[in-house]
N, C-alpha and C. Protein backbone atom coordinates (compact mmCIF):
# COMPACT_ATOMS: atom_id res chain seq x y z
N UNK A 1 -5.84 -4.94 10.03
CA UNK A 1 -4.52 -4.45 9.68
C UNK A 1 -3.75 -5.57 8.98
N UNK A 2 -3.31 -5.62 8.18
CA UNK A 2 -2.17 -6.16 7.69
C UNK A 2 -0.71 -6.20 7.26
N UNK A 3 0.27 -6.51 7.85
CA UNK A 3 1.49 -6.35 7.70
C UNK A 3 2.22 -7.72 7.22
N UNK A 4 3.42 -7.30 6.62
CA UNK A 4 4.81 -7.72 5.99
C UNK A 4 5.97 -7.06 6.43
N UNK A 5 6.87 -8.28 6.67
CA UNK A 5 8.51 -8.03 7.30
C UNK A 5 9.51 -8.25 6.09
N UNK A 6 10.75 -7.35 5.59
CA UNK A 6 11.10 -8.09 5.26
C UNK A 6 12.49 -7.34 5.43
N UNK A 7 13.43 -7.83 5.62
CA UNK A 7 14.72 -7.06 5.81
C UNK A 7 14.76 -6.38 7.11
N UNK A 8 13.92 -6.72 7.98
CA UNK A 8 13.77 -5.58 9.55
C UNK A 8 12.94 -4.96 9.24
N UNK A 9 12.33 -4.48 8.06
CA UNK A 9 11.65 -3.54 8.12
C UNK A 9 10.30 -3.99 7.44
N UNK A 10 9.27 -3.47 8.50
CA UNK A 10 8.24 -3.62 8.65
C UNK A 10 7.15 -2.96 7.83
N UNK A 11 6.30 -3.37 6.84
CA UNK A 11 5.17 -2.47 6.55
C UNK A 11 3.97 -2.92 6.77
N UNK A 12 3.08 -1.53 7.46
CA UNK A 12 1.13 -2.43 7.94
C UNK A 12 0.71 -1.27 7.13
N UNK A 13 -0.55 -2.00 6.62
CA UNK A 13 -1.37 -1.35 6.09
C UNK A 13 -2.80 -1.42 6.48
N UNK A 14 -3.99 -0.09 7.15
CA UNK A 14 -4.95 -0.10 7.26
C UNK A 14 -5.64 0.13 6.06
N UNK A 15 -6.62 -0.44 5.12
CA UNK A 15 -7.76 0.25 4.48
C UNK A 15 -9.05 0.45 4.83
N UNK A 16 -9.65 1.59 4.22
CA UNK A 16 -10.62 2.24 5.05
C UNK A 16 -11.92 2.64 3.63
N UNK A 17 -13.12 2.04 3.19
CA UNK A 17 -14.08 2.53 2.54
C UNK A 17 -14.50 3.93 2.75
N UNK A 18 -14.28 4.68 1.67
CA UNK A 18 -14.99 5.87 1.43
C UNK A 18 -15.92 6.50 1.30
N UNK A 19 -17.47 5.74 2.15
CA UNK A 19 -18.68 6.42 1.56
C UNK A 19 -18.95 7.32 0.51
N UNK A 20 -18.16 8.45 1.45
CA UNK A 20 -18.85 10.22 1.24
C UNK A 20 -18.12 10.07 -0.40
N UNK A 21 -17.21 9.56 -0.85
CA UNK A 21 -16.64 9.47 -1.93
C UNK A 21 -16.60 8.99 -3.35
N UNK A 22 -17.64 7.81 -2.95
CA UNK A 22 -17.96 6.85 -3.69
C UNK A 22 -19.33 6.98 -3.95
N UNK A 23 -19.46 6.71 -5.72
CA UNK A 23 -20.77 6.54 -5.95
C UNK A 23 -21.22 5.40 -6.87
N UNK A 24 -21.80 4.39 -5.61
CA UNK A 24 -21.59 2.78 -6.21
C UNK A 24 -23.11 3.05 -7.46
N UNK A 25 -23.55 3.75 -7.66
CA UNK A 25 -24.80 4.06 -9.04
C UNK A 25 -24.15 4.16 -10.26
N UNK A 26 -22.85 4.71 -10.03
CA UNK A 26 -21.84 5.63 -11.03
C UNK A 26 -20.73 4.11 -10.95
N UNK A 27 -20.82 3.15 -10.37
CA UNK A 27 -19.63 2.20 -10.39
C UNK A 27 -18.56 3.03 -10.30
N UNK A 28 -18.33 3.47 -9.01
CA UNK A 28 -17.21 4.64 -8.54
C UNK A 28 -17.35 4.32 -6.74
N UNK A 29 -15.74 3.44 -6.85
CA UNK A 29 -15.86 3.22 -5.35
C UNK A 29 -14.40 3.64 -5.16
N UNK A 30 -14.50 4.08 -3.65
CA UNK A 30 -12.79 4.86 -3.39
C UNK A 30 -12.44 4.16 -2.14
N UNK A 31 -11.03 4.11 -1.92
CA UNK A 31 -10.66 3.99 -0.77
C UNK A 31 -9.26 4.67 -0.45
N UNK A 32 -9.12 4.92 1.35
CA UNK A 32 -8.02 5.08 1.33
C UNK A 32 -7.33 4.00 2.52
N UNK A 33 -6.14 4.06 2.32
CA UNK A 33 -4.89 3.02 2.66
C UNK A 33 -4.05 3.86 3.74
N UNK A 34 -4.04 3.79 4.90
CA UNK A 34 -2.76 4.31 5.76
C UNK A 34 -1.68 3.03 6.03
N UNK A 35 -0.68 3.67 5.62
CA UNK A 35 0.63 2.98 5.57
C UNK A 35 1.55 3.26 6.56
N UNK A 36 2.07 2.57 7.30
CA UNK A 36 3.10 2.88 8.45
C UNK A 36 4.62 1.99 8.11
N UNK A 37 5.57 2.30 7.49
CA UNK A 37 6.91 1.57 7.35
C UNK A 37 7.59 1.87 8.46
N UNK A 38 7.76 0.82 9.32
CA UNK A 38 8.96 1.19 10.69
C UNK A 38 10.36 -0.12 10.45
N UNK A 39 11.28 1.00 10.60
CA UNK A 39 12.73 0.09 10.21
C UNK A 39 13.16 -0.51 11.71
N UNK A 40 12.51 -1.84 11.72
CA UNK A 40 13.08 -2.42 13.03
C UNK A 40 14.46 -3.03 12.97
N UNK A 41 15.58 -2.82 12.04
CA UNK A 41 16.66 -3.23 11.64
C UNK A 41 17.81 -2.44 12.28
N UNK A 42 19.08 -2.33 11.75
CA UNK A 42 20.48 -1.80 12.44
C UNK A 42 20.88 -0.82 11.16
N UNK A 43 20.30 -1.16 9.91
CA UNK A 43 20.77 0.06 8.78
C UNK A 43 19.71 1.03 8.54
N UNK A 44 20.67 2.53 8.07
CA UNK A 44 19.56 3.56 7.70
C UNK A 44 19.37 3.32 6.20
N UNK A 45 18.05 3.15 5.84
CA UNK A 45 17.70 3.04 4.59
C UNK A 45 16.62 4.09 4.26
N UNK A 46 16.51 4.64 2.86
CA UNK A 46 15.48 5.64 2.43
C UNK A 46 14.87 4.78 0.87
N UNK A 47 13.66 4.92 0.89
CA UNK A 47 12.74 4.53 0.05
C UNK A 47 12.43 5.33 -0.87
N UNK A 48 12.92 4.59 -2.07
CA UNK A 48 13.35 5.35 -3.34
C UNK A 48 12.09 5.07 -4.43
N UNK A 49 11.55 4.19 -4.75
CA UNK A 49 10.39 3.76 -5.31
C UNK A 49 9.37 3.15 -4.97
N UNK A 50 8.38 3.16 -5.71
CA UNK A 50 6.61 2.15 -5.14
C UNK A 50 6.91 1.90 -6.62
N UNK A 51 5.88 0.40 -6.45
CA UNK A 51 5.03 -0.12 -7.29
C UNK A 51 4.03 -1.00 -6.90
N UNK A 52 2.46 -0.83 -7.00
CA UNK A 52 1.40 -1.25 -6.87
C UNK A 52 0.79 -1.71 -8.02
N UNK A 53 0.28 -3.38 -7.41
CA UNK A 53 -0.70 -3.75 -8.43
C UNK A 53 -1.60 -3.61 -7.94
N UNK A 54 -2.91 -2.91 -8.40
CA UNK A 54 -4.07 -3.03 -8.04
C UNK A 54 -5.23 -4.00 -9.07
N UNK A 55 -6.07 -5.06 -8.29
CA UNK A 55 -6.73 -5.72 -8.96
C UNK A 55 -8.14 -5.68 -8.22
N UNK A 56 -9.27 -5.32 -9.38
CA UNK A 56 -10.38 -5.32 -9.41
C UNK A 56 -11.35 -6.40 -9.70
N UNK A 57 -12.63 -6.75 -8.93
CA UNK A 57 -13.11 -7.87 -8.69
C UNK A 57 -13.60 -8.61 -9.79
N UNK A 58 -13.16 -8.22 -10.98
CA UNK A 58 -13.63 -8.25 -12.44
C UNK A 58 -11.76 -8.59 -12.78
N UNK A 59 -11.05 -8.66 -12.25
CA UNK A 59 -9.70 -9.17 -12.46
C UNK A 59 -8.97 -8.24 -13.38
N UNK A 60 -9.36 -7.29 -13.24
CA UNK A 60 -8.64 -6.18 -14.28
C UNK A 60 -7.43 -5.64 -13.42
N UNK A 61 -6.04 -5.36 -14.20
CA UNK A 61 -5.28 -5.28 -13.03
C UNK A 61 -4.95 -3.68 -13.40
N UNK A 62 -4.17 -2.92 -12.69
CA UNK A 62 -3.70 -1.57 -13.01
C UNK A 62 -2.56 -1.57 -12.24
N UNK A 63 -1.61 -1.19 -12.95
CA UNK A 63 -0.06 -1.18 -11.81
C UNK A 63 0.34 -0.07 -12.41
N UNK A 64 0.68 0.40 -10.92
CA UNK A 64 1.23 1.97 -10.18
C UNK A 64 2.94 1.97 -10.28
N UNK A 65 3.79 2.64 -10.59
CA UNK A 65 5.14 2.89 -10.43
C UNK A 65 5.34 4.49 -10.28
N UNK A 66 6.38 4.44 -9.38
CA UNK A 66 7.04 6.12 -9.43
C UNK A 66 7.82 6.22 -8.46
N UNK A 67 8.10 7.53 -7.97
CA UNK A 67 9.32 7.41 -6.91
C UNK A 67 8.39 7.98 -5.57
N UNK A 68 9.42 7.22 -4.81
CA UNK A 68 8.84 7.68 -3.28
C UNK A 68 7.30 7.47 -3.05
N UNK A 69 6.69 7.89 -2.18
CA UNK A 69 5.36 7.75 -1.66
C UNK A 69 4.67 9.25 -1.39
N UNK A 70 3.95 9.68 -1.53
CA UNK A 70 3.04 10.83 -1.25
C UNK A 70 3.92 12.19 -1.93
N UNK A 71 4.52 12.27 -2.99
CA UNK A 71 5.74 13.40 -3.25
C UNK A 71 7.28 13.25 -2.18
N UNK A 72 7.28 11.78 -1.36
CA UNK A 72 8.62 11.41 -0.52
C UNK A 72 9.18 10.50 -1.01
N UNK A 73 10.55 10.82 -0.43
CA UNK A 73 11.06 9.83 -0.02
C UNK A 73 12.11 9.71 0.85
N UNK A 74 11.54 9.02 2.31
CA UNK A 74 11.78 9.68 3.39
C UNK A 74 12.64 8.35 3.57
N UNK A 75 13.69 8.87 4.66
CA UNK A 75 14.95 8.20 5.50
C UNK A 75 14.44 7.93 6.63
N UNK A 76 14.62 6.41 6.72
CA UNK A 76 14.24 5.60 8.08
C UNK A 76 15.81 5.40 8.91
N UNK A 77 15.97 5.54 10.01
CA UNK A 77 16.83 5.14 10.90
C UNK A 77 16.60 4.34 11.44
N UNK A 78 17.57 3.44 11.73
CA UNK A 78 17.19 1.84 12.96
C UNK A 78 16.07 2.84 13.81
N UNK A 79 14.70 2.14 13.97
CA UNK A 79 14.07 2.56 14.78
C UNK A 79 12.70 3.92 14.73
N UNK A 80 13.25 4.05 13.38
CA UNK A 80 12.25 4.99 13.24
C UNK A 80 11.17 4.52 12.44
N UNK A 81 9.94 5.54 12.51
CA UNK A 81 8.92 4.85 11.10
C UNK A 81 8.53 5.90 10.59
N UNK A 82 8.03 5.74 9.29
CA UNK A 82 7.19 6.72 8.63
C UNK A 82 6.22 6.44 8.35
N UNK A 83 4.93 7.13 8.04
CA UNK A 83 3.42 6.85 8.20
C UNK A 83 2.97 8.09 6.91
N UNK A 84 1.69 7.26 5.94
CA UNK A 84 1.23 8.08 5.30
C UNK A 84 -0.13 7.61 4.71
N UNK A 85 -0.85 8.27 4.06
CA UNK A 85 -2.13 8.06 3.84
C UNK A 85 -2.64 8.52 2.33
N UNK A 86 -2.91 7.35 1.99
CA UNK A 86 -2.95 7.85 -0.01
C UNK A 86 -4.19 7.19 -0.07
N UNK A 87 -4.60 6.89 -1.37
CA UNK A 87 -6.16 5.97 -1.67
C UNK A 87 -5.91 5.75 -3.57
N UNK A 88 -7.01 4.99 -3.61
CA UNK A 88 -7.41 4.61 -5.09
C UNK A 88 -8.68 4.60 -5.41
N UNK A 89 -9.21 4.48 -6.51
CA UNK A 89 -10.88 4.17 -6.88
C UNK A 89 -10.48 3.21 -7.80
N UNK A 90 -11.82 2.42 -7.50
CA UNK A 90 -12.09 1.39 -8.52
C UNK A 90 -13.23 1.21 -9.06
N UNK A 91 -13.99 0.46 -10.22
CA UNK A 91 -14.91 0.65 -10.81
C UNK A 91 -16.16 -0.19 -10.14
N UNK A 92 -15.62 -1.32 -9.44
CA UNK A 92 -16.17 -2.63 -8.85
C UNK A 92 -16.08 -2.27 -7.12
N UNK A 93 -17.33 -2.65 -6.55
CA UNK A 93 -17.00 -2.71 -5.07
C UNK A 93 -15.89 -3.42 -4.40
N UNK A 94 -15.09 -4.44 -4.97
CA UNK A 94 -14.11 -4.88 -4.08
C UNK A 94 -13.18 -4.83 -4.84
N UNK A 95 -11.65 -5.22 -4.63
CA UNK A 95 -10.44 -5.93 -4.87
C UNK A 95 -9.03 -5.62 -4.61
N UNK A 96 -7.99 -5.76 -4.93
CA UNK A 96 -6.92 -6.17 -3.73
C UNK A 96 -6.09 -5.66 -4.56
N UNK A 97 -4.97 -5.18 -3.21
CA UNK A 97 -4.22 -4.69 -3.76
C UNK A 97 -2.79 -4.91 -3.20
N UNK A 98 -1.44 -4.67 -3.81
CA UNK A 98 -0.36 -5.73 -3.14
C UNK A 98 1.05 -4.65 -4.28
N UNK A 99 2.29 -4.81 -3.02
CA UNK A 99 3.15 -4.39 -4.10
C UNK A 99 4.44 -4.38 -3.67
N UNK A 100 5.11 -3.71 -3.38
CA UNK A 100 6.33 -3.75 -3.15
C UNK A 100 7.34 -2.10 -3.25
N UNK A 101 8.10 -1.73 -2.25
CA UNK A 101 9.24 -0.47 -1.96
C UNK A 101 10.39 -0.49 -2.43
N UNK A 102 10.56 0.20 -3.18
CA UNK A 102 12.47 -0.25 -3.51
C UNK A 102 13.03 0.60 -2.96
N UNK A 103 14.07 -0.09 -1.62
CA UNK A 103 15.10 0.78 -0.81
C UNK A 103 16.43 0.89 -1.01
N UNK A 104 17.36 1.97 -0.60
CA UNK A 104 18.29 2.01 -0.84
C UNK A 104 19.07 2.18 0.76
N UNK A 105 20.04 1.40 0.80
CA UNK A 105 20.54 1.59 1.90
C UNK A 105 21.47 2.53 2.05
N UNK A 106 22.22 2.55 3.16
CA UNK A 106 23.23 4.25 3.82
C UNK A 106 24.00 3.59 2.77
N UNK A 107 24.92 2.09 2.37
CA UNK A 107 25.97 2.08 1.22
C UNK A 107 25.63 2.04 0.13
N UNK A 108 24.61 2.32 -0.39
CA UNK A 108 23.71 2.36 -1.39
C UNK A 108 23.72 1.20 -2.19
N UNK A 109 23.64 0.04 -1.94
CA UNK A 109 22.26 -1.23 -2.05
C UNK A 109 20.87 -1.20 -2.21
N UNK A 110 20.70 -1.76 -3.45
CA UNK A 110 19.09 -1.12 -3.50
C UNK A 110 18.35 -2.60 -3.49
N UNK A 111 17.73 -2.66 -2.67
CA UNK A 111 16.36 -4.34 -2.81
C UNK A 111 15.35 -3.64 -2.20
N UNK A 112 14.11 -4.56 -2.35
CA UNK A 112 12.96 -4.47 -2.40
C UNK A 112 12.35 -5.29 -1.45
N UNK A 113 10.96 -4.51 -0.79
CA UNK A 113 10.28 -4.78 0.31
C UNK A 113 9.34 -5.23 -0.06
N UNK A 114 8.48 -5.83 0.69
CA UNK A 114 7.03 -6.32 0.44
C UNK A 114 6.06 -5.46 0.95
N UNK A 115 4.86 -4.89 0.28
CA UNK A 115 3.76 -4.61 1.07
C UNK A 115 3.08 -5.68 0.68
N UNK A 116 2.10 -5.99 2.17
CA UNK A 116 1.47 -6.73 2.24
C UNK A 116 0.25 -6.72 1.28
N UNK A 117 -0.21 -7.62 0.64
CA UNK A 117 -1.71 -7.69 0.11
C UNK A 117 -2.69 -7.26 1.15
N UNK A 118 -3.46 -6.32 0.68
CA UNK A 118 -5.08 -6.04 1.27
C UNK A 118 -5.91 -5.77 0.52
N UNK A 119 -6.89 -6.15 1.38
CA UNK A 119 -8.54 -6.58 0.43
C UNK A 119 -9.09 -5.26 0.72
N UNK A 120 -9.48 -4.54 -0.20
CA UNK A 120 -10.60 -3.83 -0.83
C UNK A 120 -11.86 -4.25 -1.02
N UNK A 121 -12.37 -4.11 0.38
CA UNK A 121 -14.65 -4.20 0.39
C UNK A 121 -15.04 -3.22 0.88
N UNK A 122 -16.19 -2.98 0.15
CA UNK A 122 -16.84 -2.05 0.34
C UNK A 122 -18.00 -3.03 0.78
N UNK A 123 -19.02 -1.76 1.77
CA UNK A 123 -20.43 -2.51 2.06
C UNK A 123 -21.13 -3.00 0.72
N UNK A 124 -20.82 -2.38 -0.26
CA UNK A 124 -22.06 -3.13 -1.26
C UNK A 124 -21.63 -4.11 -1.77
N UNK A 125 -20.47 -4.88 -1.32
CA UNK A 125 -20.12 -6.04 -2.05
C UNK A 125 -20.78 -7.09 -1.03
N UNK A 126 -21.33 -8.39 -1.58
CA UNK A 126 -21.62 -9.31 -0.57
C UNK A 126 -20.71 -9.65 -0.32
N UNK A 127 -20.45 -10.09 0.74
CA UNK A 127 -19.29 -11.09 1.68
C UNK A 127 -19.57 -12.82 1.06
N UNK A 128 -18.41 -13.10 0.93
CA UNK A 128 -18.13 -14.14 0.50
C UNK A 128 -17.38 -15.35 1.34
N UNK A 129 -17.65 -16.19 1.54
CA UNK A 129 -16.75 -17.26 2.35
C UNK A 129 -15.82 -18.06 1.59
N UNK A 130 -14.50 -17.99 1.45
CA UNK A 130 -13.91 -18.40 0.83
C UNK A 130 -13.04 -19.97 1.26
């Protein structure tokens, strides 16, 4: 799991290899990402934009923008979280991916969160010691 704090509010991210999905013959590998944002803070804020860079083990980058997350964009209360589950494919068995939420608060202030970087491996990549 990996998580980032920033403003009270918390984001972890699990990623998960796609076998049944992926066809590493075809250089076609998928994954999906469950995301959990919980506002451990004192303001209600709702999450108005994503943007993701995704980078492939061949350093090719692709960056994601749009509004909200999964067709949302859902209102956190001190204390609440929201949880969702999206994915990507890439051409290469591994690489990483990292980005950032743009929130708006109840007085409408808008800054930006961190998602944490996570690594994208699949079994057919060798493991590497870095």
């Amino acid at each position: 799991m990996y998580q980032q704090t920033t403003r009270s509010i918390t984001v972890s991210v699990e990623p998960t290899y796609l076998d049944d999905q992926s066809a590493p013959d075809e250089a076609h590998f998928v994954w999906k990402y469950h995301v959990r944002i919980e506002n451990r803070g004192d303001e209600t804020v709702q999450l108005r934009n994503r943007h993701w860079r995704i980078t492939d083990s061949l350093g090719r980058v692709q960056e994601v923008r749009g509004a909200g997350v999964v067709g949302e964009q859902p209102v956190l209360h001190p204390g609440e979280a929201y949880e969702y589950t999206s994915g990507t494919p890439l051409k290469t068995p591994s690489g990483i991916m990292v980005g950032t939420y743009e929130m708006e608060s109840a007085s409408g202030e808008m800054f930006s969160i961190g998602i944490p970087a996570f690594s994208l491996d699949s079994p057919y990549q060798p493991k590497q010691l870095n």
